[in-house]
Protein backbone atom coordinates (compact mmCIF):
# COMPACT_ATOMS: atom_id res chain seq x y z
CA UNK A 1 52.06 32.90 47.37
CA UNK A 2 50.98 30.94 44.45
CA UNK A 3 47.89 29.71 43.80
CA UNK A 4 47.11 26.24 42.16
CA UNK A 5 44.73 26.63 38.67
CA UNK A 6 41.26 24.90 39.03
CA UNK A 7 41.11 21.86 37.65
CA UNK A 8 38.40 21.90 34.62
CA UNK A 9 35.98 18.97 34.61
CA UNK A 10 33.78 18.64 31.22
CA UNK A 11 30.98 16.36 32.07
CA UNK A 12 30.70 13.52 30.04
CA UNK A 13 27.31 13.33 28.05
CA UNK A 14 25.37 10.80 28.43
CA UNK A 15 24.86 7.90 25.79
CA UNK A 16 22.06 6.00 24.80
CA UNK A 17 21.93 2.44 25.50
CA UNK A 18 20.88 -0.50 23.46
CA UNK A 19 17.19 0.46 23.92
CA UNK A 20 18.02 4.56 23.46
CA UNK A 21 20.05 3.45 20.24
CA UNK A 22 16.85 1.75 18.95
CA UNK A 23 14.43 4.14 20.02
CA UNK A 24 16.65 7.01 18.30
CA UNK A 25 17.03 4.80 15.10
CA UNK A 26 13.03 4.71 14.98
CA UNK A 27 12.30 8.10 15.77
CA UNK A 28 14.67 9.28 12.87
CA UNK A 29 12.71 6.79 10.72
CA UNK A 30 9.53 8.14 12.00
CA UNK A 31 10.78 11.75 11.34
CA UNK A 32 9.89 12.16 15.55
CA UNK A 33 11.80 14.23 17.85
CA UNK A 34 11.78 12.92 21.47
CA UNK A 35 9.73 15.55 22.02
CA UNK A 36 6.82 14.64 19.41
CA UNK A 37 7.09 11.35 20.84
CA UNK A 38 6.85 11.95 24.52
CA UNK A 39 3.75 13.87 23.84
CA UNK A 40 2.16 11.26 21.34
CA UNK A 41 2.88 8.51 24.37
CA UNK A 42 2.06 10.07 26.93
CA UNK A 43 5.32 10.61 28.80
CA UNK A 44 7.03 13.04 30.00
CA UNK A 45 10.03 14.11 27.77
CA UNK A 46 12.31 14.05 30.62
CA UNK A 47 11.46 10.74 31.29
CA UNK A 48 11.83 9.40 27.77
CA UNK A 49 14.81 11.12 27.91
CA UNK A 50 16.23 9.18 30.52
CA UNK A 51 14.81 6.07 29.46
CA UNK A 52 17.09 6.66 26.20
CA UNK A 53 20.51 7.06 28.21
CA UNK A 54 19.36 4.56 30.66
CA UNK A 55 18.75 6.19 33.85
CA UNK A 56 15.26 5.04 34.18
CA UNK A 57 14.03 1.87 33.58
CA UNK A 58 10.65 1.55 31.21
CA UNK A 59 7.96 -0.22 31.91
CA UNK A 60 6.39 -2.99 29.44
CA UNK A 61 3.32 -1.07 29.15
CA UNK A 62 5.74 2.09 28.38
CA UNK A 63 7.48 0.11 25.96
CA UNK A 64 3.80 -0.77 24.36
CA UNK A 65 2.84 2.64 24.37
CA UNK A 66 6.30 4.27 22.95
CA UNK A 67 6.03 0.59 19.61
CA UNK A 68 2.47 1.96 18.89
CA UNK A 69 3.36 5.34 18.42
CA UNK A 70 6.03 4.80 16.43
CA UNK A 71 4.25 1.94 14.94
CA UNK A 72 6.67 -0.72 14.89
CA UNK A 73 6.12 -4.18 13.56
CA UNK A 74 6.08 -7.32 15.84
CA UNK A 75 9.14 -8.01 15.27
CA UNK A 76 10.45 -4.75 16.04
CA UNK A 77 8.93 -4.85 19.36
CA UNK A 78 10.41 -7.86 20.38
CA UNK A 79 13.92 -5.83 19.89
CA UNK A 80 12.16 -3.54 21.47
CA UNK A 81 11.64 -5.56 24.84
CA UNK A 82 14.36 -7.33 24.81
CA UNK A 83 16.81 -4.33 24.67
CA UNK A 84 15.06 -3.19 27.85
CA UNK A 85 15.51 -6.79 29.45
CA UNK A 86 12.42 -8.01 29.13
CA UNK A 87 11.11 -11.26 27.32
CA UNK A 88 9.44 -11.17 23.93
CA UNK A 89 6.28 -11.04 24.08
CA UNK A 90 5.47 -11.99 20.30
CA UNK A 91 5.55 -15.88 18.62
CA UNK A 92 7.41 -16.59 15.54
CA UNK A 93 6.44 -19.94 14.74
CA UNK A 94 7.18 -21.59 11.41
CA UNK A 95 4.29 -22.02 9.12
CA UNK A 96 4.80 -25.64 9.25
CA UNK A 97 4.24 -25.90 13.23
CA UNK A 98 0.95 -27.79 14.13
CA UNK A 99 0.08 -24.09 15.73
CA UNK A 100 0.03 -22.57 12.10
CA UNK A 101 -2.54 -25.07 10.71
CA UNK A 102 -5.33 -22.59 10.45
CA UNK A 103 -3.13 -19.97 8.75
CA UNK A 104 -1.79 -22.88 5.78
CA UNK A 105 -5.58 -23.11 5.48
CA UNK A 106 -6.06 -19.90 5.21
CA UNK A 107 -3.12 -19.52 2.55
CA UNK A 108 -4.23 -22.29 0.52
CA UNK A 109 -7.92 -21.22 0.37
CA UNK A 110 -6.66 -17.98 -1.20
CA UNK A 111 -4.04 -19.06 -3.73
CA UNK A 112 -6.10 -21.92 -4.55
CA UNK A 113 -9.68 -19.46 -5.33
CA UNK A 114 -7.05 -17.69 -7.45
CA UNK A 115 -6.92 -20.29 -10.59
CA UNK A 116 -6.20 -20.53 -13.02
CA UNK A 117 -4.72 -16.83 -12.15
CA UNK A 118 -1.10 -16.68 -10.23
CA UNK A 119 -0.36 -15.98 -6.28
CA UNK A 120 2.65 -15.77 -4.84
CA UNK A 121 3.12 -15.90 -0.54
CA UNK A 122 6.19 -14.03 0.57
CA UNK A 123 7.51 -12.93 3.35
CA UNK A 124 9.15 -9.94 4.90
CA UNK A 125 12.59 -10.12 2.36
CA UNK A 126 10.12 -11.02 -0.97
CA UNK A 127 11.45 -14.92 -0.21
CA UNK A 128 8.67 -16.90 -1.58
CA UNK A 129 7.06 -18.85 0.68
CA UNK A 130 4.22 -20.39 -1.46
CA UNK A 131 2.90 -20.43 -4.82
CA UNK A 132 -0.40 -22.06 -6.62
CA UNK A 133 -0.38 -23.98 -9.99
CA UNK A 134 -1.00 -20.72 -11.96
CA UNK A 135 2.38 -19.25 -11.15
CA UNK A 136 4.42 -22.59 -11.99
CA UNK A 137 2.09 -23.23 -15.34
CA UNK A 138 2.87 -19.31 -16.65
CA UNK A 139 6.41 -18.40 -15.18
CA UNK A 140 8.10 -22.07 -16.11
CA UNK A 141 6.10 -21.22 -19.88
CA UNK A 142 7.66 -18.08 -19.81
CA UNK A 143 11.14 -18.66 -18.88
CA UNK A 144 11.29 -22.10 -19.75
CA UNK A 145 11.55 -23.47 -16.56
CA UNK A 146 10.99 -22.39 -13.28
CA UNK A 147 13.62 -19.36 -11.75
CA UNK A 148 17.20 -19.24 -10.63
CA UNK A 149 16.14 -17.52 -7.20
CA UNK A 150 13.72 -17.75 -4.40
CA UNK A 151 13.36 -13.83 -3.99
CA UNK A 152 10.95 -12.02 -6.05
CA UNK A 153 12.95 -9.11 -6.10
CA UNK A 154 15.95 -11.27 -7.19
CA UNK A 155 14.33 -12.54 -9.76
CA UNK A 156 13.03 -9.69 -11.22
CA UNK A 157 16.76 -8.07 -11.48
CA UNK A 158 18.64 -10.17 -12.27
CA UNK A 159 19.39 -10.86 -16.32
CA UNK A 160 19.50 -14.06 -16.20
CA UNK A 161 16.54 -14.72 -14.30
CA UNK A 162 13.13 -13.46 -14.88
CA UNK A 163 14.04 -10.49 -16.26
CA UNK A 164 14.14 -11.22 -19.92
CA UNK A 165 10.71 -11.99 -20.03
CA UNK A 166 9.21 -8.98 -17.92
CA UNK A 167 7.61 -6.82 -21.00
CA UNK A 168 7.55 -3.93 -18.57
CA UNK A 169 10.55 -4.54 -16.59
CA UNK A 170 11.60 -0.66 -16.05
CA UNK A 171 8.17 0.05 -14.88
CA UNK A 172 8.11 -2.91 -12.93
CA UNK A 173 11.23 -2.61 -11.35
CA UNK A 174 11.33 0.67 -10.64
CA UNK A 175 8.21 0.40 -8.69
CA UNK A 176 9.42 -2.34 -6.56
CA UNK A 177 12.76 -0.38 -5.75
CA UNK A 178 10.65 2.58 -4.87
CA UNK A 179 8.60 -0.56 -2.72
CA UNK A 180 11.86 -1.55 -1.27
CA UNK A 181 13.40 1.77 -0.19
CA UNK A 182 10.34 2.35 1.47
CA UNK A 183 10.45 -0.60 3.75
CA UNK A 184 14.58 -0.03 4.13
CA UNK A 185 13.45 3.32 5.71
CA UNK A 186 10.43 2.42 7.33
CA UNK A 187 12.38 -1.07 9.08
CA UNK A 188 16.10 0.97 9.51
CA UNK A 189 17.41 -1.97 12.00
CA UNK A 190 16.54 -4.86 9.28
CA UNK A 191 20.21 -5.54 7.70
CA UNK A 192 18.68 -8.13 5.77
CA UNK A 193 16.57 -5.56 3.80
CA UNK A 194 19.64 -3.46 2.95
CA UNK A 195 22.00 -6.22 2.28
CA UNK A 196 18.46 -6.71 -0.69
CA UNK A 197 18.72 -3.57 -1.98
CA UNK A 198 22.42 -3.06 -2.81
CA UNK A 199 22.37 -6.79 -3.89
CA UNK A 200 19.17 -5.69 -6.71
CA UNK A 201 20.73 -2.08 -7.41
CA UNK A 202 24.75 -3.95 -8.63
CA UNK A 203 22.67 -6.43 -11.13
CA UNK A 204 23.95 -4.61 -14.58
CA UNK A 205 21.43 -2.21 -16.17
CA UNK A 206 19.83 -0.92 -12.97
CA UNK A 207 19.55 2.94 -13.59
CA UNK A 208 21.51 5.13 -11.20
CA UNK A 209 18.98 7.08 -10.01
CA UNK A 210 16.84 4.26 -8.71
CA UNK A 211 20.50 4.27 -6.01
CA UNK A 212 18.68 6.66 -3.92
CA UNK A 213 15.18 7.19 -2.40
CA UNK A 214 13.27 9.80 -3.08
CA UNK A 215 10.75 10.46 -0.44
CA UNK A 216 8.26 12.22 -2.22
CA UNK A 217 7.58 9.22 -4.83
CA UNK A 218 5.29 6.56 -3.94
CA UNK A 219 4.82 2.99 -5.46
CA UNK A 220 1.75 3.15 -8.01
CA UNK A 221 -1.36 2.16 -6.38
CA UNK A 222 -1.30 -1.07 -8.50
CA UNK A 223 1.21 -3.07 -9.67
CA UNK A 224 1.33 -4.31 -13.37
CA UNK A 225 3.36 -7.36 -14.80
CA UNK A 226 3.39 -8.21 -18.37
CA UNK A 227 4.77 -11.49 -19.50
CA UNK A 228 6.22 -11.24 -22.79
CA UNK A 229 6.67 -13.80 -25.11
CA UNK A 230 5.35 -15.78 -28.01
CA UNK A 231 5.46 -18.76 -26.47
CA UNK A 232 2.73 -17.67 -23.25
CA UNK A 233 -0.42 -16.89 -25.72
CA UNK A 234 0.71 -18.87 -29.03
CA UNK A 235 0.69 -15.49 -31.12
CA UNK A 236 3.30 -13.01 -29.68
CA UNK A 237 0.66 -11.46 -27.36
CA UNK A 238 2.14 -10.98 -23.90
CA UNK A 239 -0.02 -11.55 -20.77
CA UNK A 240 -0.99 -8.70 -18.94
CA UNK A 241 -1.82 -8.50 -15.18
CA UNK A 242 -2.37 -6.21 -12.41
CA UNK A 243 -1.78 -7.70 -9.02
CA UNK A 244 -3.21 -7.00 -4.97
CA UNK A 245 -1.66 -7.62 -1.76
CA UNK A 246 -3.49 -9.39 1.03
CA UNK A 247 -1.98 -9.16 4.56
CA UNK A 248 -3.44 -10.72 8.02
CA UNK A 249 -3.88 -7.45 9.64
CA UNK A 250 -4.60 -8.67 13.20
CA UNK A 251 -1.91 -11.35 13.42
CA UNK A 252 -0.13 -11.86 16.76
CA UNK A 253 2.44 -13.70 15.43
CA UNK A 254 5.82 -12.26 13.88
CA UNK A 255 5.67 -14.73 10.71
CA UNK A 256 1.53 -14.51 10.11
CA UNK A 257 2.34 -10.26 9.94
CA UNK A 258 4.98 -10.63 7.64
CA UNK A 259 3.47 -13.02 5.25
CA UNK A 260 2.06 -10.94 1.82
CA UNK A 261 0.45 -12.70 -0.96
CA UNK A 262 0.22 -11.35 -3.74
CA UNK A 263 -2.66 -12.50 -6.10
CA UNK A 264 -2.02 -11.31 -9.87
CA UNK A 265 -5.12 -10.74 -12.34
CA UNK A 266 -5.83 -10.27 -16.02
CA UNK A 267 -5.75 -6.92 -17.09
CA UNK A 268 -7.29 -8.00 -20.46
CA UNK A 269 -9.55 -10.68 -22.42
CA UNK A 270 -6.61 -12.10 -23.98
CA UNK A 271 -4.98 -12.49 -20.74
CA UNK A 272 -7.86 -14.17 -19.17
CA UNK A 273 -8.30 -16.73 -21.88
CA UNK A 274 -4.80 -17.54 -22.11
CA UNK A 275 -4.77 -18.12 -18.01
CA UNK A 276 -8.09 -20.29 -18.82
CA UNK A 277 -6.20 -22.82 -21.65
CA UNK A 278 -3.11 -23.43 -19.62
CA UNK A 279 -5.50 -24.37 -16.84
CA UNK A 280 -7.55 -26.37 -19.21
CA UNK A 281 -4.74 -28.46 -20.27
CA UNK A 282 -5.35 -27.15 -24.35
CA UNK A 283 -2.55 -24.52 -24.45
């Protein structure tokens, strides 16, 4: 009598879905196991668990809870809720909706308190959004006209942009890669960022190391552009600046939190004085 083998069955493991995929992709960012973050949210970690493979269905505030721990952006959250088939629940309006009127005032207070120093407004990807009269006066003096691209980043990099006249261009540069790796790691579902970043790091001259983030270096606590150039101060003395960011820190809207602007200041006398004549009209 023979006997027929027993069949082996190896279970299948189970996959993440759409919203597992992006909660995974933000706990690596966050450097969280699903354990850290069950406990930090206040969920079980079998629950989270199958919330992540998709046997159990989250709830919004769940969802709410799980963003702040992990401290996502607006934006992010959105994903967040519609990968678990919910609606947004954040605006992204345009700044130049009727809706936005108080934050254009708002922008244009700043950059306009700023003469006869520069401010740039950018957004999430360094696009420029907005400049005041400062920034046109001293970048179109410097490069003899206004710049080839729209992205700060862009024109910083490339060689035949901005570059040229940056009199601390490795510093510079380096410090905004360092800026931009960061936000690559800290945003890992925002294409747009890394489709930046190896567009900036191919421009000829970029140093090879700058290819690859190193976590333990952070951006200097201020940033410092010098504009070199004979032309900028009427003696060969570049202009000097050291810049701040301003953010709206309780914005409920996607485009408000991801608007920076960046107001630059002189760093010296000369600087200052310079800023003062171009304003002046006596440059």
């Amino acid at each position: 009598m023979t006997h027929a083998a027993a069949a082996t069955v190896t279970p299948i493991p189970s996959q993440p879905t759409p919203l597992g995929l992006l909660l995974r992709e933000w706990r690596a960012a966050r450097r969280m196991s699903q354990m850290d973050l069950a406990l930090e949210a206040g969920v079980s970690t079998r629950h989270l668990s199958c919330v992540e493979t998709g046997k159990a269905q989250p709830s919004r505030e769940l969802l709410a809870r799980l963003a702040d721990t992990l401290d996502m952006p607006l934006r992010e959250r959105n994903a967040l809720l519609v990968a678990a088939g919910y609606a947004p629940r954040y605006s992204e309006a345009t700044l130049a909706t009727p809706a936005m009127a108080p934050v254009r005032q708002a922008i244009d207070f700043i950059i306009g308190q700023q003469e006869p120093y520069p401010a740039v407004v950018m957004n999430r990807r360094w696009d420029v959004v907005r400049i005041n009269r400062a920034t046109a006066r001293i970048v179109s003096l410097a490069r003899g006209g206004m710049p080839r691209h729209n992205n700060i980043l862009r024109q910083v990099f490339d060689p035949e942009d901005m570059r040229p006249v940056m009199g601390n261009w490795e510093s510079l540069a380096g410090d905004l890669i360092r800026h931009l790796h960061n936000e690559v790691a800290a945003t890992p579902l925002d294409q747009g960022l890394r489709t930046l970043l190896d567009d900036v790091l191919a421009y000829p001259g970029v140093p090879a190391r700058w290819r690859s983030r190193d976590p333990d270096a952070y951006p200097l606590p201020l940033c410092t552009t010098v504009f070199a150039g004979g032309a900028l101060d009427g003696e060969g003395h570049p202009l000097r600046f050291f810049s701040t960011i301003t953010t709206f820190g309780t914005a409920r809207d996607v485009t408000v939190e991801e608007l920076r602007i960046e107001c630059m200041f002189p760093a010296d006398e000369r600087t200052a004085e310079r800023c003062k004549a171009l304003a002046a009209g006596s440059a």
